[in-house]
PDB file of N, CA and C in Angstrom:
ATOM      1  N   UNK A   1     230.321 174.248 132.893  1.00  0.00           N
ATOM      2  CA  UNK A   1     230.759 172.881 132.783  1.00  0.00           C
ATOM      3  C   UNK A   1     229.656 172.078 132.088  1.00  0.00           C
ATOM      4  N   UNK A   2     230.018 171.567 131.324  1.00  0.00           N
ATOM      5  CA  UNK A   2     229.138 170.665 130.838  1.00  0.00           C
ATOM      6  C   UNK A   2     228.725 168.656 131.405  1.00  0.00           C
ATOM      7  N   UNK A   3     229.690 168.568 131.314  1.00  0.00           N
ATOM      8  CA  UNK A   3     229.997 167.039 132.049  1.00  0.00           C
ATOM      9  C   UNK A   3     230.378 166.837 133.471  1.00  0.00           C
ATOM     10  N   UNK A   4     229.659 166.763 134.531  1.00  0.00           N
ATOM     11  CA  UNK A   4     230.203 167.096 135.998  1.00  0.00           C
ATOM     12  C   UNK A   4     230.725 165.965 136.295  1.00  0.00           C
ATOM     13  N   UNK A   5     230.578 164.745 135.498  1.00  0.00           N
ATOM     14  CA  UNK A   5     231.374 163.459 135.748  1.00  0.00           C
ATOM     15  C   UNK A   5     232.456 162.915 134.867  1.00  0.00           C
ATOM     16  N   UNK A   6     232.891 164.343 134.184  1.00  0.00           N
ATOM     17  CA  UNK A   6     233.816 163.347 132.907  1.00  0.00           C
ATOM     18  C   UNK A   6     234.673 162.768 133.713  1.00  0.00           C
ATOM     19  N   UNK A   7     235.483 161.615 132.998  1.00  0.00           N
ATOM     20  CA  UNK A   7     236.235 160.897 133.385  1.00  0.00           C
ATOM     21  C   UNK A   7     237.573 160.837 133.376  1.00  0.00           C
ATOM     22  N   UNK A   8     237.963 162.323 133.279  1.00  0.00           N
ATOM     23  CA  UNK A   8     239.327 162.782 133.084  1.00  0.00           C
ATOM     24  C   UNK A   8     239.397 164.649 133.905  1.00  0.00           C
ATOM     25  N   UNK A   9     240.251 164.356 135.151  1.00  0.00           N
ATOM     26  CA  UNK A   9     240.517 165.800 135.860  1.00  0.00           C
ATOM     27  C   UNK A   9     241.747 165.743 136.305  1.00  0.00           C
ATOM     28  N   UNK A  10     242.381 167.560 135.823  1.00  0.00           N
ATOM     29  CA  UNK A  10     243.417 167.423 136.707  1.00  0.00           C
ATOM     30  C   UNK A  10     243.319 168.441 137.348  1.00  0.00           C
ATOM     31  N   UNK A  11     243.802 168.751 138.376  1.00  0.00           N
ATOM     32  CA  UNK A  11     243.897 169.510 139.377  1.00  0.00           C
ATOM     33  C   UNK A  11     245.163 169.895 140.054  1.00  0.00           C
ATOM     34  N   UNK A  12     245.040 170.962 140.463  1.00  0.00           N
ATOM     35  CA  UNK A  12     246.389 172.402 141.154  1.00  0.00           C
ATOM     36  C   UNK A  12     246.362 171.919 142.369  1.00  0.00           C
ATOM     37  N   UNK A  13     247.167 172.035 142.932  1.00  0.00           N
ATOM     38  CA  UNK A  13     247.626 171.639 144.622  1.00  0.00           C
ATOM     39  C   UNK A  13     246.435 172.191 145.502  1.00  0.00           C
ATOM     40  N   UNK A  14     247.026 173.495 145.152  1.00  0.00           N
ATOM     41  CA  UNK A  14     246.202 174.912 145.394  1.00  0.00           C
ATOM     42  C   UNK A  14     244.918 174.863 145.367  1.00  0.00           C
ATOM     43  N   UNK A  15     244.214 174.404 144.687  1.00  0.00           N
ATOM     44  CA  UNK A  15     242.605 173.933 144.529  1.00  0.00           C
ATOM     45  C   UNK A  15     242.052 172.625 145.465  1.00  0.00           C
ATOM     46  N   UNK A  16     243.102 171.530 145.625  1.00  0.00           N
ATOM     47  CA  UNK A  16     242.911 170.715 146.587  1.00  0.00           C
ATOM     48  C   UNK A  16     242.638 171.214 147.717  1.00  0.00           C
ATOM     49  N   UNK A  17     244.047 171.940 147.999  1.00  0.00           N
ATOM     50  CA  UNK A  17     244.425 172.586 149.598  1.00  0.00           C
ATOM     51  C   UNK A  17     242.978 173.332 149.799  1.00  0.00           C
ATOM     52  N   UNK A  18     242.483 174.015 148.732  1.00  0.00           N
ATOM     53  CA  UNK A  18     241.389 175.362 148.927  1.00  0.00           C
ATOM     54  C   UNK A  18     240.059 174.493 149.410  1.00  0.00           C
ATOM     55  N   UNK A  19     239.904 172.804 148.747  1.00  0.00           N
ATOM     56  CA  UNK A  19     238.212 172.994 148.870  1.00  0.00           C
ATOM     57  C   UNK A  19     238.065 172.008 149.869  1.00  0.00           C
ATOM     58  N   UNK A  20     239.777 171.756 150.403  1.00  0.00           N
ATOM     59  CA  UNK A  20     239.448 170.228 151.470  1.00  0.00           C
ATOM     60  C   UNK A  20     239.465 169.112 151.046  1.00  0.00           C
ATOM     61  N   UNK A  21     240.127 168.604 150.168  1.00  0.00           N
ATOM     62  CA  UNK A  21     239.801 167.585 149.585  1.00  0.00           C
ATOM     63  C   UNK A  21     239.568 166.598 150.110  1.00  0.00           C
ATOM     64  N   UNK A  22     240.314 166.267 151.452  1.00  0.00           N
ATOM     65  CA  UNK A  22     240.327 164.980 152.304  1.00  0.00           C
ATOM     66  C   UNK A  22     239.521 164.980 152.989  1.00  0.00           C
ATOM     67  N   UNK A  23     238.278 166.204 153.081  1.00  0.00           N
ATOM     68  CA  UNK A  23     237.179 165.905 154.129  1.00  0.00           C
ATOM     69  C   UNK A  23     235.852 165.372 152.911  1.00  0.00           C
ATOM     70  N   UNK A  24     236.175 164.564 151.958  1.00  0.00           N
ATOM     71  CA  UNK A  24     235.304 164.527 150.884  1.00  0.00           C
ATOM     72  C   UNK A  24     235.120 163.109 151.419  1.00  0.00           C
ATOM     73  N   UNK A  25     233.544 162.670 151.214  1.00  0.00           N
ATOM     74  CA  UNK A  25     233.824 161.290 151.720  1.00  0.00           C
ATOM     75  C   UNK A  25     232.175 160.710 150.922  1.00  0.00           C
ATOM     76  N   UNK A  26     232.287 161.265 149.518  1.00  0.00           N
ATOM     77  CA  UNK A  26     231.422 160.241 148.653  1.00  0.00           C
ATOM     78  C   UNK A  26     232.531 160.093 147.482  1.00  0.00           C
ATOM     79  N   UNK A  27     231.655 158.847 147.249  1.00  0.00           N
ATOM     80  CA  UNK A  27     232.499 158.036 145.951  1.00  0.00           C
ATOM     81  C   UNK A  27     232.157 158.300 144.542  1.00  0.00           C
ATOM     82  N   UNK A  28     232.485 157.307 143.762  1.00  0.00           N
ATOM     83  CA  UNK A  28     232.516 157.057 142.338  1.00  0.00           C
ATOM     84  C   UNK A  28     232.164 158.177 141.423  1.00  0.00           C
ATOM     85  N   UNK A  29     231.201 158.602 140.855  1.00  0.00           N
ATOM     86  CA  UNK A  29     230.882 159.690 140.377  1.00  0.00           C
ATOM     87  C   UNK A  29     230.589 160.837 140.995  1.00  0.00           C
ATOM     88  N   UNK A  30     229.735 160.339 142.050  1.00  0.00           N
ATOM     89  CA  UNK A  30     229.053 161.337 142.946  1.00  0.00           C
ATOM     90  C   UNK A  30     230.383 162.260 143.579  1.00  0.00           C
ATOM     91  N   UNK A  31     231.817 161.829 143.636  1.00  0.00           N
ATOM     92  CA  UNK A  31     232.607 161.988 143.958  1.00  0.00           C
ATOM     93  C   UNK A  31     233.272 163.442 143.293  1.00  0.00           C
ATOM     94  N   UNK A  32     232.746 163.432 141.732  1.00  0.00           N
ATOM     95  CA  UNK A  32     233.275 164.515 140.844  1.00  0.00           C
ATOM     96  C   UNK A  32     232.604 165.946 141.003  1.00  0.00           C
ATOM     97  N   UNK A  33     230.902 165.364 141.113  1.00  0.00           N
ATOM     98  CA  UNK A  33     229.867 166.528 141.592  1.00  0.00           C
ATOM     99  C   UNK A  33     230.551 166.945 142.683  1.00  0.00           C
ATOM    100  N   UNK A  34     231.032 166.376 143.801  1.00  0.00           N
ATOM    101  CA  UNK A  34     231.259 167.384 145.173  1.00  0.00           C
ATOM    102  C   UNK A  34     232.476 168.206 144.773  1.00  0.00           C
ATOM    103  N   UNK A  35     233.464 167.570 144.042  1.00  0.00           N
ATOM    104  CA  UNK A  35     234.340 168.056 144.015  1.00  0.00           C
ATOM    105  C   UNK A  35     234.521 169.432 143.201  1.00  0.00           C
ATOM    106  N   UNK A  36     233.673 169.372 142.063  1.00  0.00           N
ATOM    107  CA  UNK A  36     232.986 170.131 140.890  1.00  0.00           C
ATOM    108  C   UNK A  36     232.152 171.415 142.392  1.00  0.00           C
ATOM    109  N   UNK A  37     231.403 170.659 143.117  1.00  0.00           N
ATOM    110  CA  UNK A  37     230.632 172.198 143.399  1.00  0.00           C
ATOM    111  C   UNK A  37     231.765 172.900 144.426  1.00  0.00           C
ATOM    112  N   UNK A  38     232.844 171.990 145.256  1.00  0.00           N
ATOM    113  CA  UNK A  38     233.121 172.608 146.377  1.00  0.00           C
ATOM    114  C   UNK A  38     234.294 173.421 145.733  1.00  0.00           C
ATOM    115  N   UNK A  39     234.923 173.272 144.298  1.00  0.00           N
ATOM    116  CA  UNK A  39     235.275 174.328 143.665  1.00  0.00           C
ATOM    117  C   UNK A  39     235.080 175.732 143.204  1.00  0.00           C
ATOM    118  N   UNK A  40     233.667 175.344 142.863  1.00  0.00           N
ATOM    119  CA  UNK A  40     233.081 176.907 142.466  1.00  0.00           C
ATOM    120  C   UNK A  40     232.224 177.565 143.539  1.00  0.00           C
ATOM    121  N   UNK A  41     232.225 176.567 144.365  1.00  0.00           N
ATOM    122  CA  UNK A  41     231.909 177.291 145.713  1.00  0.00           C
ATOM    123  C   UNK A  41     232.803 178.174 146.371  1.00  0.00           C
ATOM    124  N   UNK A  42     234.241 177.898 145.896  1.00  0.00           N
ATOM    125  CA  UNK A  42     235.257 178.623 146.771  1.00  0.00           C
ATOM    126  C   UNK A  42     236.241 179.214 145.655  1.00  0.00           C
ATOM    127  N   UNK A  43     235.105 179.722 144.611  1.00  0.00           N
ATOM    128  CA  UNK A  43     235.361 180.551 143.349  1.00  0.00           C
ATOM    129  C   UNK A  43     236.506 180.562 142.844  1.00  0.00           C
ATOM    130  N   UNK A  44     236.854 178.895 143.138  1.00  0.00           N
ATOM    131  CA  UNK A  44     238.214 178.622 141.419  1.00  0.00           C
ATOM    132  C   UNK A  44     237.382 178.145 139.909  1.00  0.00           C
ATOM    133  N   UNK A  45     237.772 178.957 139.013  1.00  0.00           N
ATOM    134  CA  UNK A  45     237.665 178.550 137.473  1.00  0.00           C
ATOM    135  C   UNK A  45     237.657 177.120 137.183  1.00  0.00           C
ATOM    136  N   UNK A  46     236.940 176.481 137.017  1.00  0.00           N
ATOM    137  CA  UNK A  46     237.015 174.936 136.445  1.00  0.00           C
ATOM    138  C   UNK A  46     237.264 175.224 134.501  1.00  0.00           C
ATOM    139  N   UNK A  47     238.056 174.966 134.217  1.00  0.00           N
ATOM    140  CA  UNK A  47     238.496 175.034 132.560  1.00  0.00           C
ATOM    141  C   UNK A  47     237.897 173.389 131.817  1.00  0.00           C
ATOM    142  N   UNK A  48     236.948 172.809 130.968  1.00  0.00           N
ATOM    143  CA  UNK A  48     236.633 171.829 130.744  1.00  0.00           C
ATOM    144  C   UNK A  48     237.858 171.442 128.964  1.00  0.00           C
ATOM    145  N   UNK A  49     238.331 170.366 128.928  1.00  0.00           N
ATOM    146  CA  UNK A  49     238.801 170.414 128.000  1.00  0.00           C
ATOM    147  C   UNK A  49     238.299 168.525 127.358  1.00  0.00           C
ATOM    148  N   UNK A  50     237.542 169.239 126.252  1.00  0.00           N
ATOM    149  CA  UNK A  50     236.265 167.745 126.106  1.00  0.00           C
ATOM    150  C   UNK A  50     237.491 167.020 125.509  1.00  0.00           C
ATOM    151  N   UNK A  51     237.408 165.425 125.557  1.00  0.00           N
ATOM    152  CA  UNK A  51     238.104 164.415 124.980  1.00  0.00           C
ATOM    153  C   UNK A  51     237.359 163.582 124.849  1.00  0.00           C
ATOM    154  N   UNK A  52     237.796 162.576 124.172  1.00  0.00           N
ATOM    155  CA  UNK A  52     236.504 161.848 123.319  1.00  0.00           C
ATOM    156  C   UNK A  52     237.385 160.039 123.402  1.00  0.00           C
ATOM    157  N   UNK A  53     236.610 159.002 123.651  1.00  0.00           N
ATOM    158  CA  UNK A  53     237.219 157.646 123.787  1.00  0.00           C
ATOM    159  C   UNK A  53     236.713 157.291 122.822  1.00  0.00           C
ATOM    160  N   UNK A  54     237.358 157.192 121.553  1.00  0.00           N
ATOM    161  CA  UNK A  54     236.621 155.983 121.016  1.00  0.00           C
ATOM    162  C   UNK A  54     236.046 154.846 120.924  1.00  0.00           C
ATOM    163  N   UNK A  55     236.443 154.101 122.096  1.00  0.00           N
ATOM    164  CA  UNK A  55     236.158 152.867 122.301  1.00  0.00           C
ATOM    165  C   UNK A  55     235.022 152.905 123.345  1.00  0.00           C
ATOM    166  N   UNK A  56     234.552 154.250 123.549  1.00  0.00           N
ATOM    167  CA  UNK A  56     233.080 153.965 124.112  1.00  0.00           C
ATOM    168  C   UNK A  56     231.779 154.718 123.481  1.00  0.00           C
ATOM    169  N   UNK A  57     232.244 154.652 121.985  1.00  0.00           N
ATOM    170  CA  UNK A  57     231.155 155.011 120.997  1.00  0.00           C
ATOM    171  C   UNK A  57     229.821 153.835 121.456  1.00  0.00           C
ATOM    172  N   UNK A  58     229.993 152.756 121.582  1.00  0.00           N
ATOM    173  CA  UNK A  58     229.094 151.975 121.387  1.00  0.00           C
ATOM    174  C   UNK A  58     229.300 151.158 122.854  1.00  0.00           C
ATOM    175  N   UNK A  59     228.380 150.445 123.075  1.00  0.00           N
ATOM    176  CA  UNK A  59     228.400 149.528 124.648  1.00  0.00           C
ATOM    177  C   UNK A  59     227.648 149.306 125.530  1.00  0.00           C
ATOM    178  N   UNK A  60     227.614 149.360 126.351  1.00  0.00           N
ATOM    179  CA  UNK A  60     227.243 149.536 127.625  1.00  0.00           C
ATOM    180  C   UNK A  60     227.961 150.197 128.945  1.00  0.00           C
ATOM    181  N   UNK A  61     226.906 151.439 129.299  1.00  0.00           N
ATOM    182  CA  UNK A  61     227.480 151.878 130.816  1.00  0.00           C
ATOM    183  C   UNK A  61     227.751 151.088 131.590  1.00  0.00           C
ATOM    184  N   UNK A  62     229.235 151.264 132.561  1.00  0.00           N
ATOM    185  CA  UNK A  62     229.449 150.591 133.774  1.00  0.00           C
ATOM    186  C   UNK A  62     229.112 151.268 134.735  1.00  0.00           C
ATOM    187  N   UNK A  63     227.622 152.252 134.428  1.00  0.00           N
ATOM    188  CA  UNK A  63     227.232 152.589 136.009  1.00  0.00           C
ATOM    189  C   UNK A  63     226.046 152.324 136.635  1.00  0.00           C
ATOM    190  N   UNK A  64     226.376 151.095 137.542  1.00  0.00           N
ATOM    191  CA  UNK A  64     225.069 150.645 138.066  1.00  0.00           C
ATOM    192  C   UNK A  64     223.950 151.281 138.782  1.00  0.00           C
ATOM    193  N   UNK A  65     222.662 150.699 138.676  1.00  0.00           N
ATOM    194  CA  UNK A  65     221.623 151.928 138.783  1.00  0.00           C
ATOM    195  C   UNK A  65     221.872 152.744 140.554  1.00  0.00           C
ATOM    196  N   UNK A  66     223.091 151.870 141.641  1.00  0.00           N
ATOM    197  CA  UNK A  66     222.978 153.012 142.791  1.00  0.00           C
ATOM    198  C   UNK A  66     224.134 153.437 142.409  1.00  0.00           C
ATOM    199  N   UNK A  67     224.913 153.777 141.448  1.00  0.00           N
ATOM    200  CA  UNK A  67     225.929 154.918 141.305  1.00  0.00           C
ATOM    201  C   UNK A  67     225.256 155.697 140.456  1.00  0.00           C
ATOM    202  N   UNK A  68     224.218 155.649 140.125  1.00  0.00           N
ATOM    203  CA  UNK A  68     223.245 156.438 139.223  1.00  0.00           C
ATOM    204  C   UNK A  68     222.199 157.339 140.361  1.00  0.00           C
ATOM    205  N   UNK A  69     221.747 156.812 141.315  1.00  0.00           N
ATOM    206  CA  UNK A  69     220.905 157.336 142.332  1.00  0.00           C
ATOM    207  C   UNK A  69     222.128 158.342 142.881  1.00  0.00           C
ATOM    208  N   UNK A  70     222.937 157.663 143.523  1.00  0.00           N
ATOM    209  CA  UNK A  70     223.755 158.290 144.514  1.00  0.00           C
ATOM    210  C   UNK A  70     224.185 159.944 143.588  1.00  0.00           C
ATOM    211  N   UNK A  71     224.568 159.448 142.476  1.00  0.00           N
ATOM    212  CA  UNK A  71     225.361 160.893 141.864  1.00  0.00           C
ATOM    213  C   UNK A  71     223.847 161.228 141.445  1.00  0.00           C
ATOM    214  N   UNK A  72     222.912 161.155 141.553  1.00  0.00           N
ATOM    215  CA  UNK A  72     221.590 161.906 141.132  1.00  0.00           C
ATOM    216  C   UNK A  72     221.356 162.749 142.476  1.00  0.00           C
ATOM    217  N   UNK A  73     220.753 162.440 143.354  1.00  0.00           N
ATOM    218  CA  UNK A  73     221.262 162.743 144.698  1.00  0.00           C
ATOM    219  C   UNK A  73     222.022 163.593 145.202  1.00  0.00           C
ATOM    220  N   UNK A  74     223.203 163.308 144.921  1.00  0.00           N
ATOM    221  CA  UNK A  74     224.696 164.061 145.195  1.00  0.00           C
ATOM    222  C   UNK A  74     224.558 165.996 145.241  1.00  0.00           C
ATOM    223  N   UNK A  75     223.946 166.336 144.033  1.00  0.00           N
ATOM    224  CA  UNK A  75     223.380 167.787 144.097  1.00  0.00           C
ATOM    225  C   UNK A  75     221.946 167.931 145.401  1.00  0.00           C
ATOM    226  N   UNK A  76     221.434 167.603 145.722  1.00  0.00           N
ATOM    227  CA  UNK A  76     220.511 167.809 146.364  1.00  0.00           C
ATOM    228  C   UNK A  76     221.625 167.972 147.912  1.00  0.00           C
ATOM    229  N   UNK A  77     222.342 166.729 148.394  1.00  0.00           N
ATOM    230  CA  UNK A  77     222.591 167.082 149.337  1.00  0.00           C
ATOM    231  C   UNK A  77     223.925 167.712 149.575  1.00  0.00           C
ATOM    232  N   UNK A  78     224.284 168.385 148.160  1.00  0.00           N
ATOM    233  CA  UNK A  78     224.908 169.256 148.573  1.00  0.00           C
ATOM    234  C   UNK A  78     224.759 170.652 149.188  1.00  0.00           C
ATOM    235  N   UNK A  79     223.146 170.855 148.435  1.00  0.00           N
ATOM    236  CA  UNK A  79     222.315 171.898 148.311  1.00  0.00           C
ATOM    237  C   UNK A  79     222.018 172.142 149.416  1.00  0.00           C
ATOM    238  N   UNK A  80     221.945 171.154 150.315  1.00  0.00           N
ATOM    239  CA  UNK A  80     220.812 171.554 151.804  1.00  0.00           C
ATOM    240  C   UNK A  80     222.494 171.559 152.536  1.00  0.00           C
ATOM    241  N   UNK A  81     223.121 170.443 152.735  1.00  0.00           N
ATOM    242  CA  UNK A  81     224.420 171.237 153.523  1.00  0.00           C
ATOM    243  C   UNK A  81     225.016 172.513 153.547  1.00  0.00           C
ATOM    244  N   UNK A  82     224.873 173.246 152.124  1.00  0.00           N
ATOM    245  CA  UNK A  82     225.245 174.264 152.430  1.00  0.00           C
ATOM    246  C   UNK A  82     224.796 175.264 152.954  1.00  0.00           C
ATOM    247  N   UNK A  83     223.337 174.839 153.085  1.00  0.00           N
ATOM    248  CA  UNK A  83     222.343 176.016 153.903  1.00  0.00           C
ATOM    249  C   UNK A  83     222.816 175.434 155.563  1.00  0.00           C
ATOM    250  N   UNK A  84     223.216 174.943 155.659  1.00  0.00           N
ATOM    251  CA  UNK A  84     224.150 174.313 157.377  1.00  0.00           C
ATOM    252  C   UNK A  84     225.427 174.888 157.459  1.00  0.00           C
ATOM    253  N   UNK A  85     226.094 174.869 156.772  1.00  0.00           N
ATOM    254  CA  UNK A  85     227.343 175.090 156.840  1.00  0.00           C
ATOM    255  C   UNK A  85     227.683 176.682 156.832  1.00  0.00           C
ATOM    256  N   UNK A  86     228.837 177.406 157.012  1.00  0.00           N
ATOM    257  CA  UNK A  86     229.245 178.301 156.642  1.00  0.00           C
ATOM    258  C   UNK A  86     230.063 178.197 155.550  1.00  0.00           C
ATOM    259  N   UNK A  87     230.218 179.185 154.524  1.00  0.00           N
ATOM    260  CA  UNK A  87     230.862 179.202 153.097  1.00  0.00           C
ATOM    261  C   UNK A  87     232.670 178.646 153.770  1.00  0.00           C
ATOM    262  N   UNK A  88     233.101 177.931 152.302  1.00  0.00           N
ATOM    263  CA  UNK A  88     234.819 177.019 152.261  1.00  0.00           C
ATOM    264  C   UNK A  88     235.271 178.629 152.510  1.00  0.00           C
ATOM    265  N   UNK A  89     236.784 178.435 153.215  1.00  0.00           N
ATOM    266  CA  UNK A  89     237.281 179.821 152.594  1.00  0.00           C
ATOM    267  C   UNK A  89     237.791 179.971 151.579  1.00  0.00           C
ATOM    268  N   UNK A  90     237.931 181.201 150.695  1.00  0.00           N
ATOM    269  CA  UNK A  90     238.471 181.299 149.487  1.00  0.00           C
ATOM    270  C   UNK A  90     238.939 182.161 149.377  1.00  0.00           C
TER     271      UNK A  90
END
């Protein structure tokens, strides 16, 4: 994967049902990372298919610097939960 936050996903029932989706309980970006690892944690294929906005060639990010911490973050504590946890089933 290249982009763990693009701004465009779709997703299989089946992949919901598999990684829990409703026990997910971070937001905004940080939201895509969990969802992104608790996938390949429970060894479904993520397929990336790049798309491109033109209208955000140029601008300014709308991501303020704690949705910037938080999804910076977001890998770390995924990292140590899973040394707590036992593996999703898959």
């Amino acid at each position: 994967m290249k982009d763990a936050t693009a701004g465009f996903k779709a997703w299989r029932a089946e992949t919901l049902r598999a990684i829990e989706v409703s026990s997910i309980r971070s937001n905004g970006y940080a939201f895509q990372v969990e969802m992104n690892y608790r996938t390949v944690r429970a060894g479904i294929r993520i397929v990336e298919t790049p798309i491109r906005f033109e209208e955000r060639n140029e601008g300014s990010s709308k991501m303020t610097l704690g949705v910037q911490i938080e999804s910076a973050l977001m890998p770390w504590r995924l990292l140590l939960g899973h040394r707590r946890r036992p593996a999703l089933p898959g």
